[in-house]
Protein backbone atom coordinates (compact mmCIF):
# COMPACT_ATOMS: atom_id res chain seq x y z
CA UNK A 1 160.48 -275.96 225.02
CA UNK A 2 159.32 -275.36 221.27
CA UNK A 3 155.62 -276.44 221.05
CA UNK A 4 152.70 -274.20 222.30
CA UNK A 5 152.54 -274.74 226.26
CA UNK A 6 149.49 -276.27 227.77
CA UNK A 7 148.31 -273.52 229.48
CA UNK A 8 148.34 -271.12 226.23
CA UNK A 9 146.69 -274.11 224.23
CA UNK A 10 143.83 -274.82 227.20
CA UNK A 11 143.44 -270.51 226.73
CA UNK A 12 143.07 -270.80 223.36
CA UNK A 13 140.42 -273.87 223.50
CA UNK A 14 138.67 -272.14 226.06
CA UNK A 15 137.82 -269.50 224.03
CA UNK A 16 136.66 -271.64 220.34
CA UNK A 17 140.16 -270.91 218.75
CA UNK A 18 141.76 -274.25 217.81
CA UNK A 19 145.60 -274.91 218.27
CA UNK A 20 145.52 -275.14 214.26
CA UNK A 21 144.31 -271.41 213.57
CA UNK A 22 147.31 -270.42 215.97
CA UNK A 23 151.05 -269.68 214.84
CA UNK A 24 153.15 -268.28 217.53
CA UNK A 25 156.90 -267.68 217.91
CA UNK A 26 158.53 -266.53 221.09
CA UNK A 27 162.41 -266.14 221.47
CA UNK A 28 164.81 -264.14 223.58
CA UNK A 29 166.86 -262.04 221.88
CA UNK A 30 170.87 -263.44 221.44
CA UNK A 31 169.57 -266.72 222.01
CA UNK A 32 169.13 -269.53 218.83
CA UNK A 33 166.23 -271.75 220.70
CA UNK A 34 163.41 -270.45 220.78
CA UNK A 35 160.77 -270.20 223.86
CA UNK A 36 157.82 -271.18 221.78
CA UNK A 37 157.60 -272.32 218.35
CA UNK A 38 153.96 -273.56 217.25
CA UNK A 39 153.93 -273.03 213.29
CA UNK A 40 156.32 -270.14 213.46
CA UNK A 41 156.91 -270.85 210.03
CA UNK A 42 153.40 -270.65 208.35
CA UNK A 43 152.32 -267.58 206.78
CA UNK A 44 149.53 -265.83 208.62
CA UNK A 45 147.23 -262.84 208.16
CA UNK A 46 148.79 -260.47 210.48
CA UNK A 47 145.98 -257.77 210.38
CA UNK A 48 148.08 -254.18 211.73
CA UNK A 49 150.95 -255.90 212.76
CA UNK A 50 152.07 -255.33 209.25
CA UNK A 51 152.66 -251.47 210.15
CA UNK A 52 155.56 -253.03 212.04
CA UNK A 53 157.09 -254.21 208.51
CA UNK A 54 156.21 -250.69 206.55
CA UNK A 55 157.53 -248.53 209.41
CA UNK A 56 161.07 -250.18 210.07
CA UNK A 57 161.61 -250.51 206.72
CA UNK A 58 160.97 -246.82 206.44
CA UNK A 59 163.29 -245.64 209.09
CA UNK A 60 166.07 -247.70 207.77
CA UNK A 61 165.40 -246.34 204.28
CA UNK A 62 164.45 -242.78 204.60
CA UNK A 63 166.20 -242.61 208.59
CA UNK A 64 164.02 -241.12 211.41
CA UNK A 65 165.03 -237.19 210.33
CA UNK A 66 163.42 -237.73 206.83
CA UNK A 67 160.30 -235.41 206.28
CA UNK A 68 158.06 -234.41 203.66
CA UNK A 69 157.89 -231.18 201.43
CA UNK A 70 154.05 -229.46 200.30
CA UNK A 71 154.81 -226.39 198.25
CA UNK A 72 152.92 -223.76 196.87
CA UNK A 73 154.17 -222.98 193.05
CA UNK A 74 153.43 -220.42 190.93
CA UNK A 75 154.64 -219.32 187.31
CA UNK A 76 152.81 -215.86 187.42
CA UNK A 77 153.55 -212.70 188.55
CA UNK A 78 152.15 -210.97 191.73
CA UNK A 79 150.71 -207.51 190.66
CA UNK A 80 148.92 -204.91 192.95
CA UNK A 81 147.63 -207.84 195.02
CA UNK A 82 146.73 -210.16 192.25
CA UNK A 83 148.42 -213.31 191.47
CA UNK A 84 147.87 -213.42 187.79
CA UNK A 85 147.44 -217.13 186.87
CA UNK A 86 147.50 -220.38 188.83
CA UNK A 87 148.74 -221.42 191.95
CA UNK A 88 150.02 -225.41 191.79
CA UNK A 89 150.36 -226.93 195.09
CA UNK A 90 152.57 -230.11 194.83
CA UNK A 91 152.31 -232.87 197.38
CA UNK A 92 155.05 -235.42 198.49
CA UNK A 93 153.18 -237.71 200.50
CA UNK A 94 153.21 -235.96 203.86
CA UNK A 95 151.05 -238.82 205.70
CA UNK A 96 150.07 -235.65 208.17
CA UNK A 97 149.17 -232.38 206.03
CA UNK A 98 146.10 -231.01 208.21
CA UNK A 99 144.32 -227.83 208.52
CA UNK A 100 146.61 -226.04 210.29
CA UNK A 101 149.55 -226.43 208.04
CA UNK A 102 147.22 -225.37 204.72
CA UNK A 103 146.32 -222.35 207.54
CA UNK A 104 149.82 -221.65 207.76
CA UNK A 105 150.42 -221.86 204.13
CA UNK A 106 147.75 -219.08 203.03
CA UNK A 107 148.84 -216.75 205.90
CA UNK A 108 152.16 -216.76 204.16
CA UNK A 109 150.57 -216.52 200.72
CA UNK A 110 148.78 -213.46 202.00
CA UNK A 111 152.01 -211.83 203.48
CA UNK A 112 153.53 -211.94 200.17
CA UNK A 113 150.23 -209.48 199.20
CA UNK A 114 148.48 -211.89 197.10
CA UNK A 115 144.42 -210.66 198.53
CA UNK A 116 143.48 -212.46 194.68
CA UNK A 117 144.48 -215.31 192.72
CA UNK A 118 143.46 -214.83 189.01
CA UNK A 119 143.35 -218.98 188.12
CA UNK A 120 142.88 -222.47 188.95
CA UNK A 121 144.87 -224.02 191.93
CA UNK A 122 145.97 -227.07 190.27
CA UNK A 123 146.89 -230.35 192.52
CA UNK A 124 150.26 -232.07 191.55
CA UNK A 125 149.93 -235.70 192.80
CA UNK A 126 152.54 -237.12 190.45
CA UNK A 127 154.95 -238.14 193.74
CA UNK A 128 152.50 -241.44 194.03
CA UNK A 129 151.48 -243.67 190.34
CA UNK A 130 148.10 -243.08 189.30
CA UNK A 131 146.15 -245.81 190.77
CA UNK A 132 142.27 -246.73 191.11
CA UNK A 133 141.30 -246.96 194.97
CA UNK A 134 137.70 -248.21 195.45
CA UNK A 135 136.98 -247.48 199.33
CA UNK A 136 134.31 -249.55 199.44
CA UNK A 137 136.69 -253.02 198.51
CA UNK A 138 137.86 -254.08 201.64
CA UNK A 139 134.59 -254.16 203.46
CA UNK A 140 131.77 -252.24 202.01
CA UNK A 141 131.88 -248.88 203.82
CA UNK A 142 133.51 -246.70 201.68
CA UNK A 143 132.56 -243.68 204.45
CA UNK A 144 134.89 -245.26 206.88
CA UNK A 145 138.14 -243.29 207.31
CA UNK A 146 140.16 -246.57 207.85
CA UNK A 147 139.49 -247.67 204.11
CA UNK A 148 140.95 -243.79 203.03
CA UNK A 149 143.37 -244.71 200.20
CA UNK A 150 146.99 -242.90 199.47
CA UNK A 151 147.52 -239.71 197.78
CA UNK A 152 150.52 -237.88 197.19
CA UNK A 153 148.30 -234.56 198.67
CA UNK A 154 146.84 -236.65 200.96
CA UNK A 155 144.59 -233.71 203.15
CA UNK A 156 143.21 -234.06 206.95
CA UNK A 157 143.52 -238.54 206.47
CA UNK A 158 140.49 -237.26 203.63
CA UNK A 159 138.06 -237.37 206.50
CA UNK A 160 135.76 -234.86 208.33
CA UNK A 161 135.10 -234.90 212.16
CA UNK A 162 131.42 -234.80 213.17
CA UNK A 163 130.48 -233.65 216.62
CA UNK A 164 127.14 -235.09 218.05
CA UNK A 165 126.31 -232.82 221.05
CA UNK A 166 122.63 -233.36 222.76
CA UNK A 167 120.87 -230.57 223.84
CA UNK A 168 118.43 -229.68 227.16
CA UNK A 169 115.79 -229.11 224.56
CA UNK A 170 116.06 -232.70 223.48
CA UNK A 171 117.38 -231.94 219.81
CA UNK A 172 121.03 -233.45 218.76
CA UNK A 173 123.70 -230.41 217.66
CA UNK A 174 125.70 -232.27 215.20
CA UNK A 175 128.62 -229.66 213.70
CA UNK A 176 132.51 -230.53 211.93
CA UNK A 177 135.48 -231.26 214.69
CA UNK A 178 136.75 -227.75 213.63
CA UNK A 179 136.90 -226.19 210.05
CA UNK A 180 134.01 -226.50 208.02
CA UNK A 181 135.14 -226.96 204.49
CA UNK A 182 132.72 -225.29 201.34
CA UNK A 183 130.59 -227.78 199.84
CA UNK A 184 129.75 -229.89 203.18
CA UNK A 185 126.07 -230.42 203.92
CA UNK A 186 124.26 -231.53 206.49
CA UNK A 187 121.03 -232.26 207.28
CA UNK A 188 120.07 -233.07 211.19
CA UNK A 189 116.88 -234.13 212.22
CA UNK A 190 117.99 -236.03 215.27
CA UNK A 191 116.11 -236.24 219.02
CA UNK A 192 117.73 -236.95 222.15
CA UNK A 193 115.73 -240.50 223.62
CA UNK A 194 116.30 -242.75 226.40
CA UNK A 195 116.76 -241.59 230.39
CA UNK A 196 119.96 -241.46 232.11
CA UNK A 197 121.36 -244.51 233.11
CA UNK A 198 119.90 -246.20 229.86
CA UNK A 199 123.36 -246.29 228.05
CA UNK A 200 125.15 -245.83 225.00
CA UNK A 201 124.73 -248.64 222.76
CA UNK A 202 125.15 -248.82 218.89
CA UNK A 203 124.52 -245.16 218.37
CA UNK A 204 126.13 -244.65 215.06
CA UNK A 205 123.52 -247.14 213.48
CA UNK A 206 120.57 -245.03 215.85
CA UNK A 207 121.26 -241.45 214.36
CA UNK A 208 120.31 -243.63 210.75
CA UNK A 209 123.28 -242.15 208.61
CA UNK A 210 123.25 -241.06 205.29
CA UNK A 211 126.65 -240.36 203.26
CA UNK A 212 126.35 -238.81 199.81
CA UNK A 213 129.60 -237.47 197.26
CA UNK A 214 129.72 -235.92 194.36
CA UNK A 215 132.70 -234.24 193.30
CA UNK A 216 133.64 -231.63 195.72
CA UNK A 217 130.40 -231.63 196.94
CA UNK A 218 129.90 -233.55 199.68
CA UNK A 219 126.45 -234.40 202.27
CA UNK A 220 125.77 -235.59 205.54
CA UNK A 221 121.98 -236.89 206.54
CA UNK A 222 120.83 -238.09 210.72
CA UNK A 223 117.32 -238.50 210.83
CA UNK A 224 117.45 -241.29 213.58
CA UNK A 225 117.94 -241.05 217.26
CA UNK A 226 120.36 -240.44 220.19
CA UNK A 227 120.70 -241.94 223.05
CA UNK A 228 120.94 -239.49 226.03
CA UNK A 229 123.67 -241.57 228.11
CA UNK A 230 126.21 -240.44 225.10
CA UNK A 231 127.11 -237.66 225.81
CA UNK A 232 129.57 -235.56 223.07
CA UNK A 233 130.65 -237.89 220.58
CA UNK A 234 132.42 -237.56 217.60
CA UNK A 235 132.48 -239.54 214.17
CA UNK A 236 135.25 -239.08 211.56
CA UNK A 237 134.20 -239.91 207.70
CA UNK A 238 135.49 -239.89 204.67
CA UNK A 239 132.95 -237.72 202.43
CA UNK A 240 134.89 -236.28 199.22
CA UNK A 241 137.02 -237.30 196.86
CA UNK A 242 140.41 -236.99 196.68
CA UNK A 243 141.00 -233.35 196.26
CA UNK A 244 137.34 -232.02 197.23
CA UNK A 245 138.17 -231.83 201.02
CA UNK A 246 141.06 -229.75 199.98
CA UNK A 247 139.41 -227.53 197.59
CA UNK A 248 136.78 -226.55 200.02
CA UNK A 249 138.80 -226.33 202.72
CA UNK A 250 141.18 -224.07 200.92
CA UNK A 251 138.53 -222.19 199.77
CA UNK A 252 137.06 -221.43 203.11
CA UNK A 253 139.65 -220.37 204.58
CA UNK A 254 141.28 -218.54 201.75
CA UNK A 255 138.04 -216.61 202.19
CA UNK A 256 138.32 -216.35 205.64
CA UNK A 257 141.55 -214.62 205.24
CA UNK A 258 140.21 -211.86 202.93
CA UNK A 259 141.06 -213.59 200.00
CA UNK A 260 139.33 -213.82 196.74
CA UNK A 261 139.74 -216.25 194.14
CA UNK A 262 138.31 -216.95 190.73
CA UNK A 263 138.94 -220.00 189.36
CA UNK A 264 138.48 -223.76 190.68
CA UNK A 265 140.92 -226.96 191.86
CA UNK A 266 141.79 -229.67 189.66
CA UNK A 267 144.46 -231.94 188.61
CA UNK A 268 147.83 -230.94 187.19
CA UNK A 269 151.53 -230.67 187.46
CA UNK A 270 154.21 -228.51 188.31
CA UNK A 271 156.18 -226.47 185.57
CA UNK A 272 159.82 -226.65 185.32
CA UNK A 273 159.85 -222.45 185.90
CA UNK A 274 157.02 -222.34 188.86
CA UNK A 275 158.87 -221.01 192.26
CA UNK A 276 158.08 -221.49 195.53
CA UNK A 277 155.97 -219.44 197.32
CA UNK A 278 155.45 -221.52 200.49
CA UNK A 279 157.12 -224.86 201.65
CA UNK A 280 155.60 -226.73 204.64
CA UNK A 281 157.89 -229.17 205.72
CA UNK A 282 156.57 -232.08 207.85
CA UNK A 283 156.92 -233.46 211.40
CA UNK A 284 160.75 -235.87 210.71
CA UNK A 285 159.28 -239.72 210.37
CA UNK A 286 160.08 -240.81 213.34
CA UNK A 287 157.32 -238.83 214.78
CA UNK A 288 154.90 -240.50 211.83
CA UNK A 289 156.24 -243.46 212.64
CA UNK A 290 154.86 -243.23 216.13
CA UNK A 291 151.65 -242.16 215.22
CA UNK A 292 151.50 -244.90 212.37
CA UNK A 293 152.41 -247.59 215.02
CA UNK A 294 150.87 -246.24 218.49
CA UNK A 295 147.25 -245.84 217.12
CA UNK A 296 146.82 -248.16 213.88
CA UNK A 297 146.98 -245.50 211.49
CA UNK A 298 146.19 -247.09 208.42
CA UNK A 299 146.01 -244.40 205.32
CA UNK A 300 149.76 -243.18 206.82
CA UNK A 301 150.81 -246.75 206.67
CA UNK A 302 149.73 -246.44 203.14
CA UNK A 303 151.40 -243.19 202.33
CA UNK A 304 154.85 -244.10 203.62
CA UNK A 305 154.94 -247.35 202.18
CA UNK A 306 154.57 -245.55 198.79
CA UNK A 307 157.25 -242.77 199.87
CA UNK A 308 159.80 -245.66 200.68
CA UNK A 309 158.97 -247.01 196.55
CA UNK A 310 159.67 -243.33 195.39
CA UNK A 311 162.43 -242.95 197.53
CA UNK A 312 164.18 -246.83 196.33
CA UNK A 313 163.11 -246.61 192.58
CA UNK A 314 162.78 -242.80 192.01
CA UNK A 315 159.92 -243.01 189.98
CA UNK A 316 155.88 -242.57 191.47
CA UNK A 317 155.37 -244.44 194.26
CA UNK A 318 153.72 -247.97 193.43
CA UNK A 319 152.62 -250.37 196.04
CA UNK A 320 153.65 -253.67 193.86
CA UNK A 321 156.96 -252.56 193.53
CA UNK A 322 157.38 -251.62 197.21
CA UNK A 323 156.62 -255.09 198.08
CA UNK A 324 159.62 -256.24 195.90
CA UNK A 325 161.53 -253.96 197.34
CA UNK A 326 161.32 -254.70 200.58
CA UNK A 327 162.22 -258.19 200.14
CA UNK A 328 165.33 -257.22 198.28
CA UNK A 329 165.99 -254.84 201.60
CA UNK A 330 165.80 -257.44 203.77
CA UNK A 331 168.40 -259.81 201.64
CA UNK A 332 170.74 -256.90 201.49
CA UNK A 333 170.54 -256.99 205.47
CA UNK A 334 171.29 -260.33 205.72
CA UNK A 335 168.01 -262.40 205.93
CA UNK A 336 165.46 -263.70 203.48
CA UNK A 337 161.37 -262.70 203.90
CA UNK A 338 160.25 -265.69 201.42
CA UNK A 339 156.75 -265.76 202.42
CA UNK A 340 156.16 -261.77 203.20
CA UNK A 341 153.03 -260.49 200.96
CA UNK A 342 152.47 -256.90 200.85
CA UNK A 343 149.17 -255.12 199.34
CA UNK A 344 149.68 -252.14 200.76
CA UNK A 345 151.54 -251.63 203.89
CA UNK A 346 148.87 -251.17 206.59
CA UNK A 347 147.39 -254.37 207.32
CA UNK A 348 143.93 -253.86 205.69
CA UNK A 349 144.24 -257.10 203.48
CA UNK A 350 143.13 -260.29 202.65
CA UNK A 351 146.15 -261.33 200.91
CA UNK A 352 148.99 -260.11 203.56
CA UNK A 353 150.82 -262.39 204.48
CA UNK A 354 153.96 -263.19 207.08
CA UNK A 355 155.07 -265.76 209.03
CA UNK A 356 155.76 -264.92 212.68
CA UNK A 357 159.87 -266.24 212.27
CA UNK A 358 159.94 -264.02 209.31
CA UNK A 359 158.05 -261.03 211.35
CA UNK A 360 160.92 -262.15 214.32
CA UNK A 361 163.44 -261.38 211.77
CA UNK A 362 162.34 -258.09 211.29
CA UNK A 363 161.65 -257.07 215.37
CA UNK A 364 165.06 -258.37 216.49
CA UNK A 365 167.05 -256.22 213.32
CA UNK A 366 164.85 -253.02 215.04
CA UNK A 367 166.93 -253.88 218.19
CA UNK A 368 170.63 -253.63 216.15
CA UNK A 369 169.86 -250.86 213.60
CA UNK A 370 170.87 -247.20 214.51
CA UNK A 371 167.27 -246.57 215.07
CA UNK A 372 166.25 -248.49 217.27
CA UNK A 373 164.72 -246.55 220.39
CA UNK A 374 162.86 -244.43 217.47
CA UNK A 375 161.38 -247.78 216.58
CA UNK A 376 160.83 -249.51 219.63
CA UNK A 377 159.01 -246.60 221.67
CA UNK A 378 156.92 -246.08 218.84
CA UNK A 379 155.32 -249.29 219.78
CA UNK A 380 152.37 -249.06 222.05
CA UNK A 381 153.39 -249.65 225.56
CA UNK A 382 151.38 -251.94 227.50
CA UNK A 383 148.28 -250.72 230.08
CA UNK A 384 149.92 -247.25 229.08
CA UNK A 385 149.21 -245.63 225.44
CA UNK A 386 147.92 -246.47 222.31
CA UNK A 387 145.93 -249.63 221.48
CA UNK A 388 147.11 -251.29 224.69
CA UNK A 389 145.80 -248.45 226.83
CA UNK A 390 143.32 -250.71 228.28
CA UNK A 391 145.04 -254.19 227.82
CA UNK A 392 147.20 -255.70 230.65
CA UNK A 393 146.58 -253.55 233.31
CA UNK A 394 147.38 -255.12 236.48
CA UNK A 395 149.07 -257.36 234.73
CA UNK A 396 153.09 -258.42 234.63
CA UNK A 397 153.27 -257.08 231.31
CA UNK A 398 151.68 -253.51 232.35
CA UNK A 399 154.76 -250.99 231.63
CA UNK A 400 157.26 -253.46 229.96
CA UNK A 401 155.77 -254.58 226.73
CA UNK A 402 156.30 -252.81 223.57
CA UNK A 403 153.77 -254.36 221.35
CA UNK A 404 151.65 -253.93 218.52
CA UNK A 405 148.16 -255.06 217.77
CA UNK A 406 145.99 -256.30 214.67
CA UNK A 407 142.32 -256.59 214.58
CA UNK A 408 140.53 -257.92 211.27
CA UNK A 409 137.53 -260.22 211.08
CA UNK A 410 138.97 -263.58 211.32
CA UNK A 411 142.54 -262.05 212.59
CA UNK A 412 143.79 -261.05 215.80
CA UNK A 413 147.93 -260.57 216.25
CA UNK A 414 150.27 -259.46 218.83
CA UNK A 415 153.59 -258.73 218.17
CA UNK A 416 156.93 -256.91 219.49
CA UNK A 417 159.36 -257.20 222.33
CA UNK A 418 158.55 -258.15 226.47
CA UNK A 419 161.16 -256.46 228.10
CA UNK A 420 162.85 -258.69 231.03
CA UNK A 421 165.12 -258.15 234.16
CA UNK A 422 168.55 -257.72 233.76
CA UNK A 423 168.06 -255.54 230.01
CA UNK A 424 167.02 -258.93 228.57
CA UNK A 425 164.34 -258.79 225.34
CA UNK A 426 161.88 -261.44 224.16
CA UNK A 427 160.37 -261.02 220.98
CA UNK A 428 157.02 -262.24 220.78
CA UNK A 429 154.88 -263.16 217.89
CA UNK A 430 151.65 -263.92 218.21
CA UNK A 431 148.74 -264.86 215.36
CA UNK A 432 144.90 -265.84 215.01
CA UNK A 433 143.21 -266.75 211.55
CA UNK A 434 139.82 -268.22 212.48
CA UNK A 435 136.16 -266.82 212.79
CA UNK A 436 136.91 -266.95 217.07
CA UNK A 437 139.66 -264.69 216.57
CA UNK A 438 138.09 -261.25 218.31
CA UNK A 439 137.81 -264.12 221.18
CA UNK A 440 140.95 -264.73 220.83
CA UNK A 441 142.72 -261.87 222.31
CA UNK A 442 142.38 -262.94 225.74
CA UNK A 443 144.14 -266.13 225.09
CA UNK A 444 146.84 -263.67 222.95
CA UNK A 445 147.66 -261.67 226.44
CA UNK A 446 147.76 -264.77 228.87
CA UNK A 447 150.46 -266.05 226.22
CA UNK A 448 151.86 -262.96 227.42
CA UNK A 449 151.84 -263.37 230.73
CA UNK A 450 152.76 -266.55 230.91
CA UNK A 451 156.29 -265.72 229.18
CA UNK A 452 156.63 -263.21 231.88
CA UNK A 453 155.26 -266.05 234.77
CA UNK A 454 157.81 -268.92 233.27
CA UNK A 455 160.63 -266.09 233.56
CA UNK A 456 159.83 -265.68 237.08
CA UNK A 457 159.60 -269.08 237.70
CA UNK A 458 162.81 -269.60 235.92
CA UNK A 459 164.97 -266.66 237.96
CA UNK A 460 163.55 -267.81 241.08
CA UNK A 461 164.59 -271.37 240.44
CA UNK A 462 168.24 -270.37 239.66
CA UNK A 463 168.40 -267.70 242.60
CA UNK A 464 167.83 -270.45 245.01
């Protein structure tokens, strides 16, 4: 059997996706024939299945130990607590630099006595090219942390956590999911409505948001409502620019720690004769690669895309050139990705493009490469973790899929390995490119049960 089985067409029908909009390629792993074969070799949208491409790649390239390196710099001398000039802080393109680390870093900046630094901090971003990102491209909401772009000092994914907490005395307490970085403001107006039992329904569009940025300055308005049946909620933006959430989150806490400062944060690089003061060293990639993978993360799809560029071609990381460079990895393994586009690594695209033999290609070299339990686990697991927490439970799948989703408008995708009795793998690849796609996904997971059903059928036939 090649063509798409009946019952996965009628699923498909049944829920406005036509056959046409469908390209799907199943095959066990060892084996030449393949289970299913419906337009395996057309190139489809495949949404976040493309973090399966950008994070193999990776650990092939940089191997699972590989980590990332955010020093502090400084040409100047320390005297009687004062660091007399400026402090350069020079990014890699840890896809995971957060609060606590830049904690970390000024606790050892104040154990070498430094209470003052006499100058600017300057940013060195000159591991990634100099490139334009316009957040609001993809989709028109610049605010949302899922359009954050790459940056070689990428801090905290560039987003703030709101916390929405209702009160007894029917006002809304709306603070940041921990630090509150200088030049945040915002302005809450918002009343509890509703009764209990009423629901939680659209109430990000209720609390009537208002997202304003201007430099390093950055404001958050609510002036709507919130619905009572919500509970504590929380809502991660993306308010400054690229360095202004670092700035004032350095600054706070630099304060915090009895530190003084004057001088502001801009732009600039390293000197030759700067030494380090501090080095934070990341989590290895492997660990990156399962948050990447497990929960969809696109901005560190982004960032490690541009790492493997800087890494192959050790110049500034450049997104064009990483998609030529992956195609030229995958012909120095052995097979050819002819119709692989890349834009940028994550999946956020129009323009990405794979077919699902070519994305095959790539699954069943994760099963032969030194790596590949790194790989493979960092795959959500089905009705257990990740984007699949809450898909195929009950279901013959539940425990023994290691897949990975995609979600755009007009895409849904499925894609990774169904793990059978007797330590046998299929690789399944599964994509939607039609306006019925969201309805799609229930015809996507009872193509995936039926592999597992016609396996059963098929041992039980042969036990007999």
């Amino acid at each position: 059997m090649a063509s798409l089985p009946e019952p996965i067409s009628d699923a498909m029908r049944n829920v406005g996706v036509p056959v046409g909009a469908v390209s799907m390629y199943v095959r066990e792993v060892g084996k030449q024939n393949a289970l299913i074969d419906h337009r395996g070799s057309t190139p489809m949208n495949p949404a976040s299945t493309m973090k399966i491409v950008t994070t193999l790649v990776g650990l092939d390239v940089l191997t699972p130990s590989y980590t990332w390196k955010t020093t502090f710099n400084s040409n100047a001398r320390i005297e009687n607590g004062v660091l007399n000039g400026a402090l350069f802080i020079k990014g890699s393109g840890d896809p995971k630099f957060v609060t606590e680390h830049l904690q970390a870093a000024i606790n050892a900046l104040r154990a070498r006595g430094i209470r003052h630094i006499n100058g600017d901090i300057l940013r060195d971003r000159s591991r990634f090219a100099e490139a334009t990102h316009d957040p609001s491209l993809f989709d028109g909401q610049p605010y949302r942390a899922y359009n954050v772009g790459p940056d070689a000092l990428l801090f905290n994914f560039k987003s703030v956590g709101l916390k929405f907490v209702p009160q007894l005395d029917g006002t809304v307490l709306v603070t940041t999911d921990g630090l509150r970085p200088d030049g945040l403001t915002i302005t809450n107006r918002l009343r509890v409505t509703g009764t209990v039992g009423g629901g939680c329904v659209d109430w990000r569009t209720l609390v009537t948001p208002s997202f304003a940025s201007n430099g390093h300055f950055a404001s958050a308005s609510f002036t709507g409502t919130y619905p009572r049946d919500c509970g504590e909620q929380s809502w991660y933006v993306s308010l400054f620019d690229e360095g202004g959430l670092l700035a004032g989150s350095f600054a706070r806490l630099w304060r915090d720690s009895g530190g003084t400062w004057s001088g502001v944060m801009k732009d600039g690089l390293t000197p030759k004769n700067a030494r380090a003061l501090y080095t934070h060293t990341s989590a290895p990639l492997a660990a990156m690669v399962t948050d990447i993978n497990k929960f969809s993360n696109n901005v560190m799809a982004r960032q490690l895309l541009l790492t493997i560029d800087a890494e192959l071609s050790k110049r500034p990381g450049q997104a064009k050139r990483a998609a030529r460079s992956i195609r030229e990895w995958a012909k120095v393994r052995g097979f050819d990705l002819p119709d692989l586009v890349i834009e940028n690594g994550s999946g956020l695209s129009r323009i990405e493009r794979v077919s699902p033999q070519s994305m095959a290609k790539i699954l069943e070299y994760g099963l032969t490469a030194p790596f590949a339990s790194d790989f493979v686990s960092s795959l959500p697991l089905a009705a257990t973790d990740g984007t699949l927490t809450k898909r195929f439970v009950n279901q013959l799948a539940e425990g023994s899929a290691y897949l990975k989703t995609g979600t755009l408008t007009g895409v849904k995708a499925l894609s990774g390995y169904l793990l059978l009795p007797g330590d046998r793998k299929m690789i399944f690849v599964g994509m939607i490119n039609h306006g019925n796609a969201e309805a799609g996904q229930k015809a996507l997971d009872a193509a995936v049960d039926w592999v597992y059903q016609s396996e059963a059928a098929h041992l039980k036939a042969i036990s007999r």
